[in-house]
PDB file of N, CA and C in Angstrom:
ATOM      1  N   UNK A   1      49.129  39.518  23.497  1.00  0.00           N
ATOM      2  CA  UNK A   1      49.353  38.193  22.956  1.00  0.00           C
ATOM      3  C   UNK A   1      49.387  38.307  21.429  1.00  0.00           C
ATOM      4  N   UNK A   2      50.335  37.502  20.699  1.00  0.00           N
ATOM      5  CA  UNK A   2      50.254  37.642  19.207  1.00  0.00           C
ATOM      6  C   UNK A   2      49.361  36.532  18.699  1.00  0.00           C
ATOM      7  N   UNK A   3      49.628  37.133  17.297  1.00  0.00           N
ATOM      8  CA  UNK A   3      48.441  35.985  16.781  1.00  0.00           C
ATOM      9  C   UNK A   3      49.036  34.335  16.969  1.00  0.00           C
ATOM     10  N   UNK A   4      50.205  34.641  16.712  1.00  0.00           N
ATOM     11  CA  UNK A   4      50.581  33.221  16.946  1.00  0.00           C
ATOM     12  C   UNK A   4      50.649  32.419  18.241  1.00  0.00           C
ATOM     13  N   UNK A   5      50.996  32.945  19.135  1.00  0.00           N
ATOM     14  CA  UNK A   5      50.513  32.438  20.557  1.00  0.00           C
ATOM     15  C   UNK A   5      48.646  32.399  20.683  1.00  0.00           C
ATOM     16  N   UNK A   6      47.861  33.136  20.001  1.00  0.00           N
ATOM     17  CA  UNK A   6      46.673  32.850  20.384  1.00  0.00           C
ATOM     18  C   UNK A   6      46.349  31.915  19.499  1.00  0.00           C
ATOM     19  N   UNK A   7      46.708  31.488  18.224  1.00  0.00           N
ATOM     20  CA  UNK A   7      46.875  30.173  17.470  1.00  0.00           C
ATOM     21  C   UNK A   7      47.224  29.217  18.295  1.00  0.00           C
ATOM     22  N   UNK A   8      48.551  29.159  18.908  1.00  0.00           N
ATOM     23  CA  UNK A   8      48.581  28.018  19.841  1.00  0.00           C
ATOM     24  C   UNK A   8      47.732  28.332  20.890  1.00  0.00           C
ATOM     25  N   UNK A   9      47.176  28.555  21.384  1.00  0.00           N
ATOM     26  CA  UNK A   9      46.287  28.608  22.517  1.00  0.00           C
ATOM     27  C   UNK A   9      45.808  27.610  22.319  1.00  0.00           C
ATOM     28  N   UNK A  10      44.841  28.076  21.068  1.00  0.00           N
ATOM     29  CA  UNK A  10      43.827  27.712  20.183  1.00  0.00           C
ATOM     30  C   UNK A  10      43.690  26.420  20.337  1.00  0.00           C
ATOM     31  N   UNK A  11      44.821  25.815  19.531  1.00  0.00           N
ATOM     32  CA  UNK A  11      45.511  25.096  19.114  1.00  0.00           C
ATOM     33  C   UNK A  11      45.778  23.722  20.892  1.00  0.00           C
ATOM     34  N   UNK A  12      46.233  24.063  21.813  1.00  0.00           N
ATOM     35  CA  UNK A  12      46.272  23.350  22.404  1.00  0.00           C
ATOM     36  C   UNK A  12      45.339  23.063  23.297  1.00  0.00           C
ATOM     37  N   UNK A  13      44.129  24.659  23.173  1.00  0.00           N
ATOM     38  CA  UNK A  13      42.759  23.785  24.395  1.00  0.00           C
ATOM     39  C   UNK A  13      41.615  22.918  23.295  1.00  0.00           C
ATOM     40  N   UNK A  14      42.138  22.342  21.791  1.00  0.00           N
ATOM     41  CA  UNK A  14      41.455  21.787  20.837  1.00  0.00           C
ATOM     42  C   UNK A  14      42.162  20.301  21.527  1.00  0.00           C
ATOM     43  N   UNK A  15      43.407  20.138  22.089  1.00  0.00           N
ATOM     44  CA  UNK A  15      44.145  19.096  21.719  1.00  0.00           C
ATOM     45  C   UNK A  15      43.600  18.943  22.843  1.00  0.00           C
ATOM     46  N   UNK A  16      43.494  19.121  24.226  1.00  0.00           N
ATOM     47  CA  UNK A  16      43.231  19.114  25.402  1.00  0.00           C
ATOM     48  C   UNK A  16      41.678  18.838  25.487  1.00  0.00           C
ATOM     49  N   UNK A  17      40.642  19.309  24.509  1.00  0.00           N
ATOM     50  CA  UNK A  17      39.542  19.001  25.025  1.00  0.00           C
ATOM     51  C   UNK A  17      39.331  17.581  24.674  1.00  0.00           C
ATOM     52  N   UNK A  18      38.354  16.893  25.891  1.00  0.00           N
ATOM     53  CA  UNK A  18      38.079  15.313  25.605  1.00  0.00           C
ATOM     54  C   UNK A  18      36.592  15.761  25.591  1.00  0.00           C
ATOM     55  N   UNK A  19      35.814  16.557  24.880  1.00  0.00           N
ATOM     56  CA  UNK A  19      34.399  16.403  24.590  1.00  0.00           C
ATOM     57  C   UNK A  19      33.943  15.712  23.522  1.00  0.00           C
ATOM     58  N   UNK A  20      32.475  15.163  23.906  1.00  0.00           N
ATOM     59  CA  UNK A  20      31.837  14.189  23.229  1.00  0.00           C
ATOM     60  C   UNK A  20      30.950  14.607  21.825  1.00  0.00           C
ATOM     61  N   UNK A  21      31.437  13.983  21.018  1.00  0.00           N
ATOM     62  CA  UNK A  21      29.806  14.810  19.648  1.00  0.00           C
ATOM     63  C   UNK A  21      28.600  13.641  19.904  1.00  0.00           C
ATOM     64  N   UNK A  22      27.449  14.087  19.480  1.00  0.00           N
ATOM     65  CA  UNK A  22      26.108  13.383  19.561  1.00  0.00           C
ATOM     66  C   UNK A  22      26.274  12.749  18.288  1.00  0.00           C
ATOM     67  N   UNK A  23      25.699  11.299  17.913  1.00  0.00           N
ATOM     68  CA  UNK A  23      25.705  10.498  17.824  1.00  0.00           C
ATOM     69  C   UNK A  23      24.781  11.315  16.106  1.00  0.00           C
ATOM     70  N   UNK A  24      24.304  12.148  16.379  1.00  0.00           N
ATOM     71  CA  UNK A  24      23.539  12.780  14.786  1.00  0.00           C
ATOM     72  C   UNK A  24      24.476  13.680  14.232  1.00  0.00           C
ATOM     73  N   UNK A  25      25.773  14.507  14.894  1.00  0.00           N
ATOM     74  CA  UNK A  25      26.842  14.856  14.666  1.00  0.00           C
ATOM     75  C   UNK A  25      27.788  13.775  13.924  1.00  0.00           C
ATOM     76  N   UNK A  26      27.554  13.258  14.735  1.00  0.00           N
ATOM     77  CA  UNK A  26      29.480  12.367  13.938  1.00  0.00           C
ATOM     78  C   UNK A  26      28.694  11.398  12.576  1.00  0.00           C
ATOM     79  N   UNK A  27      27.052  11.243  12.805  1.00  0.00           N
ATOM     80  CA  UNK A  27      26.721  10.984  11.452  1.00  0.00           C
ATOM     81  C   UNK A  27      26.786  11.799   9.881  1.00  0.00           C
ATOM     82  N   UNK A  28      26.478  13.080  10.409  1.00  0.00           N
ATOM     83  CA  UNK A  28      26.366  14.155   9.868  1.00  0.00           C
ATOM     84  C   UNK A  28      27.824  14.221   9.177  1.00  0.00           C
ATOM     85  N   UNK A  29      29.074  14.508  10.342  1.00  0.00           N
ATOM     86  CA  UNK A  29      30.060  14.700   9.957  1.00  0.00           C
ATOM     87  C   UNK A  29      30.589  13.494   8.880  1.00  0.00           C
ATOM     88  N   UNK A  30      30.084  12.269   9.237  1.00  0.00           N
ATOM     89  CA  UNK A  30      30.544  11.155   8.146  1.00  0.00           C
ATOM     90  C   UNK A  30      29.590  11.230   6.758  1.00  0.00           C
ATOM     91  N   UNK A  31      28.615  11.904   6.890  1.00  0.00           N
ATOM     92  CA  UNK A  31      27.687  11.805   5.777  1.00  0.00           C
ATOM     93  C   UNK A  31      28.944  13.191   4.652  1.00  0.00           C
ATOM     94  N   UNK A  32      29.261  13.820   5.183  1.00  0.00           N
ATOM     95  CA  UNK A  32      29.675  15.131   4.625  1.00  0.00           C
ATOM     96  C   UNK A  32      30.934  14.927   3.716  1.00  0.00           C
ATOM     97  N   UNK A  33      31.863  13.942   4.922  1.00  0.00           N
ATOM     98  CA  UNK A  33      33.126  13.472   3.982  1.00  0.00           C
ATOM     99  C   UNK A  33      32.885  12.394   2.924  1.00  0.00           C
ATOM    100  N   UNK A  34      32.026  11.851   3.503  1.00  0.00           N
ATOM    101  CA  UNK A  34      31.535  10.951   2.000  1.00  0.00           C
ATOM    102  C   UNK A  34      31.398  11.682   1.126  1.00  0.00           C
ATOM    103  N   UNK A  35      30.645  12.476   1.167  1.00  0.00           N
ATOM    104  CA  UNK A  35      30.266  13.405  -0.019  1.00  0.00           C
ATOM    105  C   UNK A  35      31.155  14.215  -0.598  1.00  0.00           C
ATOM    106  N   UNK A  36      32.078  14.542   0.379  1.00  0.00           N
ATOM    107  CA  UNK A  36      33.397  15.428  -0.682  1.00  0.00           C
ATOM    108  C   UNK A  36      34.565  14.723  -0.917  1.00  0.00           C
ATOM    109  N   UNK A  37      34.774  13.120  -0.425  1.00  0.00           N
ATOM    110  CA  UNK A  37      35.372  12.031  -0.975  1.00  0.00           C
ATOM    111  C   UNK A  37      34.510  11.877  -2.656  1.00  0.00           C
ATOM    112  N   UNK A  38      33.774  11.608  -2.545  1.00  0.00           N
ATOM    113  CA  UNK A  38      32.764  11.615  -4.001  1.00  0.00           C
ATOM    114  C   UNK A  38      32.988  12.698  -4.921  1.00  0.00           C
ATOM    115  N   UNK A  39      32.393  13.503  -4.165  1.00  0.00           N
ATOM    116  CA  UNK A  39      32.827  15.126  -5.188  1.00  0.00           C
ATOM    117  C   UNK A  39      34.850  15.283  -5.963  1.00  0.00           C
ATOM    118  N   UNK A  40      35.399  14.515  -4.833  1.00  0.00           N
ATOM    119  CA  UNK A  40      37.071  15.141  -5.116  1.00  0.00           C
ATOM    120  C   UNK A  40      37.144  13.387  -6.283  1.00  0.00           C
ATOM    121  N   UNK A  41      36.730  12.587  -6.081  1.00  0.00           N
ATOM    122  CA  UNK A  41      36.693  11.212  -7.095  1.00  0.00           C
ATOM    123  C   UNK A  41      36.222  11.867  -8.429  1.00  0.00           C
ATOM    124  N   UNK A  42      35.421  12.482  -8.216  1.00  0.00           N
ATOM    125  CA  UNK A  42      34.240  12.643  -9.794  1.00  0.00           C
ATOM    126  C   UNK A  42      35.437  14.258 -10.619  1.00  0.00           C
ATOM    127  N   UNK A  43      35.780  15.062  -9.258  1.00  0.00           N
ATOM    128  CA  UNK A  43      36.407  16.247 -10.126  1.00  0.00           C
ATOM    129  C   UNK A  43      37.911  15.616 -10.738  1.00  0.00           C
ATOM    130  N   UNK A  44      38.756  14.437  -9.954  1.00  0.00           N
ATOM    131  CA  UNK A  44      39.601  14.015 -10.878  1.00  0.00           C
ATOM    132  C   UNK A  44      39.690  13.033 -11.589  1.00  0.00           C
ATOM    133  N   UNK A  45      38.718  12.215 -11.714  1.00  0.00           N
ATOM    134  CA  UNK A  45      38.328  11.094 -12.823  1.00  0.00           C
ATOM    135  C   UNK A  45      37.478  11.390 -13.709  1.00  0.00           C
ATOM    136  N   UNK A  46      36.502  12.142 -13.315  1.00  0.00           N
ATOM    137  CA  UNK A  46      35.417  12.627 -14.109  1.00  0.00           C
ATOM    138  C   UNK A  46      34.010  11.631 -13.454  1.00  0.00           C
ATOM    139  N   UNK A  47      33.104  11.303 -14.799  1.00  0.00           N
ATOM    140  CA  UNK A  47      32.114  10.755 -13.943  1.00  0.00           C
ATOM    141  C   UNK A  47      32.734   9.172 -14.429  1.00  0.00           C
ATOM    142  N   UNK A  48      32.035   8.029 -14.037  1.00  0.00           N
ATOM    143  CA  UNK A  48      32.280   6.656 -14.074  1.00  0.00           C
ATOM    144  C   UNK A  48      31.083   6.535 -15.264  1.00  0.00           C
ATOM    145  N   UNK A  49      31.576   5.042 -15.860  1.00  0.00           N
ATOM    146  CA  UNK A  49      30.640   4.869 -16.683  1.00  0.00           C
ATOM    147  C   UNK A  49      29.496   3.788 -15.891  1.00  0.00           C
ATOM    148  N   UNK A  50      28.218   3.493 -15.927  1.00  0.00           N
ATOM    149  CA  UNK A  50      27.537   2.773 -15.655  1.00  0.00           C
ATOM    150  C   UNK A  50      27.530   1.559 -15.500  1.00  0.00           C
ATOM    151  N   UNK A  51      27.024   0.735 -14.351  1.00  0.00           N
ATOM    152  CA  UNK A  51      27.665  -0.712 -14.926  1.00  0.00           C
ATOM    153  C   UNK A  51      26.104  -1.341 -15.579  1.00  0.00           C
ATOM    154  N   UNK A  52      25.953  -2.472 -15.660  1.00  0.00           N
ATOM    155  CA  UNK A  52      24.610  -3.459 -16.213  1.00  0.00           C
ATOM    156  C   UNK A  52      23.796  -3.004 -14.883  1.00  0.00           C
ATOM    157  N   UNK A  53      24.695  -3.699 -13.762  1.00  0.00           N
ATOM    158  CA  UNK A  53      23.002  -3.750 -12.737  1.00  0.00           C
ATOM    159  C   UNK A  53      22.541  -2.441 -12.112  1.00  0.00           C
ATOM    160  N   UNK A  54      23.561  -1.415 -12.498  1.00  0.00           N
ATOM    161  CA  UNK A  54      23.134   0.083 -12.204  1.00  0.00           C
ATOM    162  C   UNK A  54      21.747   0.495 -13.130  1.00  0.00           C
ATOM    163  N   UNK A  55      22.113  -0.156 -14.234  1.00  0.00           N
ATOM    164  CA  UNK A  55      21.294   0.386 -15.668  1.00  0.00           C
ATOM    165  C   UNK A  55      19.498  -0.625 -15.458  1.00  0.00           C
ATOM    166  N   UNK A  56      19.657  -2.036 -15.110  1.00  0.00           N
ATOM    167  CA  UNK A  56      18.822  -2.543 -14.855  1.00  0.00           C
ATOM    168  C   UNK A  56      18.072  -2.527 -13.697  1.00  0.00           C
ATOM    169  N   UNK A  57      18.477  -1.669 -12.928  1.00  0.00           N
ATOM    170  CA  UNK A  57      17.726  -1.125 -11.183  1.00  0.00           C
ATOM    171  C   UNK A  57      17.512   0.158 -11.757  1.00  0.00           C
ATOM    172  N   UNK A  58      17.555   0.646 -12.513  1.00  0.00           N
ATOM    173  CA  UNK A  58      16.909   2.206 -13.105  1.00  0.00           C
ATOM    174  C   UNK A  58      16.091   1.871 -13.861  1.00  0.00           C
ATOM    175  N   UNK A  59      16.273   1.280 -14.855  1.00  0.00           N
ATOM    176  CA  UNK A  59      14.818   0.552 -15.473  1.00  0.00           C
ATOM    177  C   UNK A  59      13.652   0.355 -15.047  1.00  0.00           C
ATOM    178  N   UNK A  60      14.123  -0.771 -13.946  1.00  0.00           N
ATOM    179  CA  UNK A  60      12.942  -1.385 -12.971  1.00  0.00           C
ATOM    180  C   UNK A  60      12.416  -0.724 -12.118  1.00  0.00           C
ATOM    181  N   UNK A  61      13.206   0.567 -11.639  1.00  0.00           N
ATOM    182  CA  UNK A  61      12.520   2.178 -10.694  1.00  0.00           C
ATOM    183  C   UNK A  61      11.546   2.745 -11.698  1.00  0.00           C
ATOM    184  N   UNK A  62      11.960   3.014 -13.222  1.00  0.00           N
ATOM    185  CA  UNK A  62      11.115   3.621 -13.577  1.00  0.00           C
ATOM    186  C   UNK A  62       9.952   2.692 -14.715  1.00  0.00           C
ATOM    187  N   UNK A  63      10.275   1.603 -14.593  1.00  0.00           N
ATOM    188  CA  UNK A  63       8.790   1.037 -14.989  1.00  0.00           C
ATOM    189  C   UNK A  63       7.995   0.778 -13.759  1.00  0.00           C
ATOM    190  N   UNK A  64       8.059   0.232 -12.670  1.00  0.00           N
ATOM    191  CA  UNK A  64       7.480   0.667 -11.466  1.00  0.00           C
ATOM    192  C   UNK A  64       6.598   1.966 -11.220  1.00  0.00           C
ATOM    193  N   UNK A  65       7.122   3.270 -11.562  1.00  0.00           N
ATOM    194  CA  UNK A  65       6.450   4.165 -11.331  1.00  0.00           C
ATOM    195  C   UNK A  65       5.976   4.307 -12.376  1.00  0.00           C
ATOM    196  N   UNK A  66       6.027   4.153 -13.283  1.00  0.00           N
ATOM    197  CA  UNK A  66       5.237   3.874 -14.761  1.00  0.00           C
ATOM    198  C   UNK A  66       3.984   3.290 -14.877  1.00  0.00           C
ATOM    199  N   UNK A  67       4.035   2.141 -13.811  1.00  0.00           N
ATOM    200  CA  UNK A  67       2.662   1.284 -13.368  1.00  0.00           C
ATOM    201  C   UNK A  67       2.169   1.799 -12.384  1.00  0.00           C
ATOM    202  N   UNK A  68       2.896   2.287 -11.281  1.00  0.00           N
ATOM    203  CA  UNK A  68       1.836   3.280 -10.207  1.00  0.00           C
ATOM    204  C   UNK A  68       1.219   4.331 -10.787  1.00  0.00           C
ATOM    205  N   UNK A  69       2.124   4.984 -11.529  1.00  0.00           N
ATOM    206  CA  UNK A  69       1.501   5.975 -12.497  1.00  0.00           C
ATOM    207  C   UNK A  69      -0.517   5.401 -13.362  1.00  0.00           C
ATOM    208  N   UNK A  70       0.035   4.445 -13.781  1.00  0.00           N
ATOM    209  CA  UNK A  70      -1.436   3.935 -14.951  1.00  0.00           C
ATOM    210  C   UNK A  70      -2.407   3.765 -13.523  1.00  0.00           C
ATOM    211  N   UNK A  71      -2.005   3.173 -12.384  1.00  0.00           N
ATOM    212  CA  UNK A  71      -2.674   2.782 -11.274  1.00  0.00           C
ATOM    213  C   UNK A  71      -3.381   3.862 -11.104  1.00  0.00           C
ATOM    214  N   UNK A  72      -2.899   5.219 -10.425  1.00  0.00           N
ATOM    215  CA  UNK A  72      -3.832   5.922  -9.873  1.00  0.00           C
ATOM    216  C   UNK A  72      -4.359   7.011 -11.431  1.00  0.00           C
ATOM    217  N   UNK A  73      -4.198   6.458 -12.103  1.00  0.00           N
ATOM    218  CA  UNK A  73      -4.959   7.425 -13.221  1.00  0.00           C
ATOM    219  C   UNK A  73      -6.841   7.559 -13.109  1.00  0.00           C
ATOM    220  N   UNK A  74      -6.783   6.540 -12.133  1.00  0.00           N
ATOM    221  CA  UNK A  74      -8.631   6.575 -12.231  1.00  0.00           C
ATOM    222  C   UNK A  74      -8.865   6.621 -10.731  1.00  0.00           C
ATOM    223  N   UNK A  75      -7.695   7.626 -10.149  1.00  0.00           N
ATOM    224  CA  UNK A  75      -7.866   8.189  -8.780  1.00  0.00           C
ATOM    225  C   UNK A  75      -9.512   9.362  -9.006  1.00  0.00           C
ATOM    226  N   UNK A  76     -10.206   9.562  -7.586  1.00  0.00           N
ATOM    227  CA  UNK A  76     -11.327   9.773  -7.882  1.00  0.00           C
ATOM    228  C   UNK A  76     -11.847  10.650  -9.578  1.00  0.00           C
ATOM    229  N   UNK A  77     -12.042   9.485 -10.379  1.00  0.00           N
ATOM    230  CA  UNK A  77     -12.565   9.783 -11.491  1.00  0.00           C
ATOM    231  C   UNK A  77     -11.690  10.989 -12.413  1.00  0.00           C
ATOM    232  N   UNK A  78     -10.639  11.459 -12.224  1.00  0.00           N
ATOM    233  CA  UNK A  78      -9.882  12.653 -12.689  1.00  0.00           C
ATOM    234  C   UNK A  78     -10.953  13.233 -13.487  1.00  0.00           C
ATOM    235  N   UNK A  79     -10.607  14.725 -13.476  1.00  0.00           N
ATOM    236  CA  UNK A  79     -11.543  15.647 -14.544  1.00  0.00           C
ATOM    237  C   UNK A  79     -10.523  15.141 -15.922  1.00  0.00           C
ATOM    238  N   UNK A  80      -9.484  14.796 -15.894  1.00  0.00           N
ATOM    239  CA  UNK A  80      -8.494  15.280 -17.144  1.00  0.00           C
ATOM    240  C   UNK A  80      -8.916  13.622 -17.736  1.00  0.00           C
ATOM    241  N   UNK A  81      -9.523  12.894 -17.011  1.00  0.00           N
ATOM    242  CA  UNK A  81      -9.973  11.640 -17.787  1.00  0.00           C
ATOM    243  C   UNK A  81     -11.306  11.509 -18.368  1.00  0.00           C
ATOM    244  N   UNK A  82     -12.111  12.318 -17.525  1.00  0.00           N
ATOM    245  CA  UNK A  82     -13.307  12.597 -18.088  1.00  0.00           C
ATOM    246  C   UNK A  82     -14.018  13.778 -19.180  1.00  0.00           C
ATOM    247  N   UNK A  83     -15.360  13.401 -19.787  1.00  0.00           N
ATOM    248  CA  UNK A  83     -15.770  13.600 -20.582  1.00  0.00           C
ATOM    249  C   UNK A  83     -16.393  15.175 -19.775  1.00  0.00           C
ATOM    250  N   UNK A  84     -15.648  16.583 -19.961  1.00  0.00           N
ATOM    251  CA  UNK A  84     -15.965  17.199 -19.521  1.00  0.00           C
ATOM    252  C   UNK A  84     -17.027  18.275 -20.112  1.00  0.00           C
ATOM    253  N   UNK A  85     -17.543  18.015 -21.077  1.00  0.00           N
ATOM    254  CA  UNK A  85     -18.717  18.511 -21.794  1.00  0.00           C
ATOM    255  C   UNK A  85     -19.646  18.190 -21.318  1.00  0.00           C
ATOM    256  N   UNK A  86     -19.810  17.013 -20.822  1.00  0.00           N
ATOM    257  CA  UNK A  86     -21.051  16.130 -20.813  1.00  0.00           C
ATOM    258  C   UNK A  86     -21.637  16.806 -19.393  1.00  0.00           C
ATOM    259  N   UNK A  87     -22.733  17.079 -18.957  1.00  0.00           N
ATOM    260  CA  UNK A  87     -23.437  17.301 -17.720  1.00  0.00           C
ATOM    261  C   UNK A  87     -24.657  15.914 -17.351  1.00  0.00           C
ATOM    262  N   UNK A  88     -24.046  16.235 -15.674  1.00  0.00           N
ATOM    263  CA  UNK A  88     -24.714  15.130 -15.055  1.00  0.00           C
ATOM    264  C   UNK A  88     -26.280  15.883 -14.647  1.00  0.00           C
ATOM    265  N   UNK A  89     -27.129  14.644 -14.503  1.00  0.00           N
ATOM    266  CA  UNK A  89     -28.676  14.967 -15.092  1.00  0.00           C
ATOM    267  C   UNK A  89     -28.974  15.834 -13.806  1.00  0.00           C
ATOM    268  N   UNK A  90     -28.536  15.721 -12.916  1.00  0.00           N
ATOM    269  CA  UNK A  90     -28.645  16.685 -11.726  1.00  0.00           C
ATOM    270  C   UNK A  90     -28.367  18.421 -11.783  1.00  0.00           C
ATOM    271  N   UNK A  91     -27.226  18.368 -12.759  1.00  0.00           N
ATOM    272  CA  UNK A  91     -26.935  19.567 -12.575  1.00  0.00           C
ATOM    273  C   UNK A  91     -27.862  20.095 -14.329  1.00  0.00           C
ATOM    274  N   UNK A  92     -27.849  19.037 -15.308  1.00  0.00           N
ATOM    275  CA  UNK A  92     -29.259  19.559 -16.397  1.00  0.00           C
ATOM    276  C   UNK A  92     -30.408  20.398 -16.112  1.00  0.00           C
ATOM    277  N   UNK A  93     -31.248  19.674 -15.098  1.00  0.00           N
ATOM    278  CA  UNK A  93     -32.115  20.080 -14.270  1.00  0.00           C
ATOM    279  C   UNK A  93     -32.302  20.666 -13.673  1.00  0.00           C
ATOM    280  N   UNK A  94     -30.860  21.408 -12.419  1.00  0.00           N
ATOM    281  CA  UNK A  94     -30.900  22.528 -12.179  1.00  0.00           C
ATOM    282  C   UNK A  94     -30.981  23.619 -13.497  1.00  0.00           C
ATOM    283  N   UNK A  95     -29.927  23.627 -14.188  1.00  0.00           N
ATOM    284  CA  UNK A  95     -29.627  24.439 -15.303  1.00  0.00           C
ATOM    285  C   UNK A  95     -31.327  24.944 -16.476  1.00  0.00           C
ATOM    286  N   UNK A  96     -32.042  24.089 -16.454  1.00  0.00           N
ATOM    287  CA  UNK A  96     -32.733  23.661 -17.212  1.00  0.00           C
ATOM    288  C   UNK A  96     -34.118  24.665 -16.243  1.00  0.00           C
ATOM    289  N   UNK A  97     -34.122  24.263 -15.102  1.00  0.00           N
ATOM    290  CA  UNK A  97     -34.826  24.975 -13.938  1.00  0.00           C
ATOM    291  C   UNK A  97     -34.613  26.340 -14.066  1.00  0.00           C
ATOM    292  N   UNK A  98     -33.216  27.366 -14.493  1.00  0.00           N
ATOM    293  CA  UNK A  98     -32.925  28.455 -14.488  1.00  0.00           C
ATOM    294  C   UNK A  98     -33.086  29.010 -15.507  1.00  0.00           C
ATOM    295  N   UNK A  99     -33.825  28.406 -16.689  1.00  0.00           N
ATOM    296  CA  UNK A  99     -34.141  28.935 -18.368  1.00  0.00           C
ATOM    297  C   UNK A  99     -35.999  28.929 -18.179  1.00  0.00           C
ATOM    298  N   UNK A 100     -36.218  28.463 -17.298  1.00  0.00           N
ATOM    299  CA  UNK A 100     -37.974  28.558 -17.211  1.00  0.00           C
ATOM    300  C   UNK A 100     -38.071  29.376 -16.255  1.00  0.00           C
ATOM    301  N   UNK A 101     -36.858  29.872 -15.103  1.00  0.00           N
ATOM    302  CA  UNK A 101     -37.677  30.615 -14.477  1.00  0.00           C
ATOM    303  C   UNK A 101     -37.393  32.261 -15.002  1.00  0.00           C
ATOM    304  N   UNK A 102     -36.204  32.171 -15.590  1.00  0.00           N
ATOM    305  CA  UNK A 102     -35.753  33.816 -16.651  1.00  0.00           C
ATOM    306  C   UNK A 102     -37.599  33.869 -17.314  1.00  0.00           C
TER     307      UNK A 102
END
């Protein structure tokens, strides 16, 4: 058989098959052409310029995390917030315990 008859082979048990894709397939497959519809837009236009409410929903993402951010800053007590010189009277006392018994 030549290549070209096994091309059509090919070629006609593709046209002939009536099989089904799963439902995370043909998402997949639509997620993909989106993406190189996008990619082939951006390589011959270049990029787009921004509009207002693009610019003002990026703002508001990152002052949002700006405030979750200040929020958990006094997640359990951080070392990087605290006064790390300072010793708590518990551990003085041990410490203090180990210079009387030298």
């Amino acid at each position: 058989m030549t290549e070209q008859e096994r091309i059509e082979s090919i070629r006609n048990a593709v046209a002939n098959n009536n099989a089904q894709v799963s439902n995370r397939l043909a998402n997949l497959m639509a997620e993909l052409k989106a993406e190189k519809l996008a990619e082939d837009l951006i390589l011959e236009h270049g990029l787009l310029d921004a509009t207002k409410s693009e610019i003002t929903d990026e703002v508001s993402a990152l002052a949002s995390s700006q405030d979750k951010a200040e929020e958990d800053d006094d997640f359990d007590n951080d070392e990087n917030l605290r006064d790390m010189q300072a010793i708590s009277p518990l551990m003085r006392a041990i410490f203090e315990e180990d210079k009387s018994i030298a």
